[in-house]
Protein backbone atom coordinates (compact mmCIF):
# COMPACT_ATOMS: atom_id res chain seq x y z
CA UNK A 1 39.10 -9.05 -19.56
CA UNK A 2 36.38 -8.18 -22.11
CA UNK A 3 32.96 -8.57 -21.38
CA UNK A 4 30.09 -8.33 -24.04
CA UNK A 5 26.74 -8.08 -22.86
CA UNK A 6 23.46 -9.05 -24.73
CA UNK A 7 20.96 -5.98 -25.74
CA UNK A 8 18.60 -6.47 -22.98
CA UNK A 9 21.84 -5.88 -20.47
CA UNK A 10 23.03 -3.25 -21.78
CA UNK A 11 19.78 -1.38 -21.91
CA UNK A 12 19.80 -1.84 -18.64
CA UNK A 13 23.07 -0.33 -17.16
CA UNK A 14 22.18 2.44 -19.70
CA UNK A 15 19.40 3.01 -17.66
CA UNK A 16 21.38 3.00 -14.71
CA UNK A 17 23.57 5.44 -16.17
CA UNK A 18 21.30 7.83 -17.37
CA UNK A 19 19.29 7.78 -13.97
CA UNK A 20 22.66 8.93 -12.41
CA UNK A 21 23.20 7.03 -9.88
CA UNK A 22 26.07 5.50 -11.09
CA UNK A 23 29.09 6.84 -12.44
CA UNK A 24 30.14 4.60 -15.12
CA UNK A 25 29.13 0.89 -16.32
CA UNK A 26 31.61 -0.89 -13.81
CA UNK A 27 29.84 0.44 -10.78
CA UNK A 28 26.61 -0.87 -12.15
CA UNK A 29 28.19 -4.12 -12.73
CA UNK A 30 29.54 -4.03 -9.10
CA UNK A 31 25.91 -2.78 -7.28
CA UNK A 32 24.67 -5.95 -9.40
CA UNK A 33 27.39 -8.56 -7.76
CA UNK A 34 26.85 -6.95 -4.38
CA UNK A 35 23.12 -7.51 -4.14
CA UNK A 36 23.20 -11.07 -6.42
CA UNK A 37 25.91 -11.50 -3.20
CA UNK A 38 23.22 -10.86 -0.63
CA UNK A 39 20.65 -12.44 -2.27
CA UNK A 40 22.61 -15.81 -1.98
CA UNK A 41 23.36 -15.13 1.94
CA UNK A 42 19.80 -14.13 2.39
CA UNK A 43 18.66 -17.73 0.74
CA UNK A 44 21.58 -19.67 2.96
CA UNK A 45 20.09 -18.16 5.94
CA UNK A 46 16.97 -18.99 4.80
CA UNK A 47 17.74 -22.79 3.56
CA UNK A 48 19.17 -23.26 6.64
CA UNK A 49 15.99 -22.35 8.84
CA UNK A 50 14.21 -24.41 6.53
CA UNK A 51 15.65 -27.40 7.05
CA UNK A 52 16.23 -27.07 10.77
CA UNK A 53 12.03 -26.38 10.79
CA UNK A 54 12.21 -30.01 8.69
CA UNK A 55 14.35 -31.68 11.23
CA UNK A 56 11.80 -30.79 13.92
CA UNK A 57 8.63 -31.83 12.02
CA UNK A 58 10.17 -34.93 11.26
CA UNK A 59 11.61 -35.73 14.44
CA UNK A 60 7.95 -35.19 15.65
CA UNK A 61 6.12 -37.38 13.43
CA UNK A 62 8.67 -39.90 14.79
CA UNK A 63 7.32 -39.00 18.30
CA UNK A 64 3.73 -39.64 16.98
CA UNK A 65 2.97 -35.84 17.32
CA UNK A 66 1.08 -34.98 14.57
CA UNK A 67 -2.18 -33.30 13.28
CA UNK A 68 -4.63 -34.41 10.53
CA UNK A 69 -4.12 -31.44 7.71
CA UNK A 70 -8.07 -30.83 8.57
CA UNK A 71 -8.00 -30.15 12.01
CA UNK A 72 -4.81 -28.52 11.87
CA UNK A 73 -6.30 -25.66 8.99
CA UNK A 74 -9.25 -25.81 11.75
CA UNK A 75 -7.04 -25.10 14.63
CA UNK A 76 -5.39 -22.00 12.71
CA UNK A 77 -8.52 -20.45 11.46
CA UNK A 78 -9.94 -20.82 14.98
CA UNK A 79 -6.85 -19.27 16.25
CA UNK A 80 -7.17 -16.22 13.41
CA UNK A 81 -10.66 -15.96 13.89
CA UNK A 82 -9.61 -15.06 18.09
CA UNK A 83 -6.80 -12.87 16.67
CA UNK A 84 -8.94 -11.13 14.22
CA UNK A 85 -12.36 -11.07 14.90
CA UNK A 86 -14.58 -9.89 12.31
CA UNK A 87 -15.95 -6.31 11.98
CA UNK A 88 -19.38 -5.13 10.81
């Protein structure tokens, strides 16, 4: 298998290859895949927190348990205002 990348890509693993941390073009290739790898189990892990924070919001607006968006931002500035007081 053959594979032809545009300018801007091969600049790139040039770079790579130059810098020498990489021995040859198929290792920057591989480095790539690993961390485009990661990347998508990072944003899993992160969808899936995401929508389990969601599920609770919605199941408490279904409970009646929510907060005007003005007294809420008052409640948190309040709250970093006694975290962080300011200093003169």
């Amino acid at each position: 298998m053959e594979v032809i990348l545009p300018p801007e890509l091969e600049l790139i693993v040039s770079r790579q290859l130059t810098s020498g941390k990489y021995p040859d073009p198929i290792a920057v290739i591989r480095a790539a895949i690993e961390l485009l790898e990661q990347q998508d189990d990072i944003y899993q892990g992160k969808l899936g927190e995401l929508q389990q924070a969601v599920r609770v919001g919605w199941e408490a607006s279904q409970r009646g348990e929510v907060v005007d968006g003005k007294i809420a931002m008052e409640q948190i500035r309040a709250n970093l205002r006694s975290r962080y007081p300011q200093q003169d």
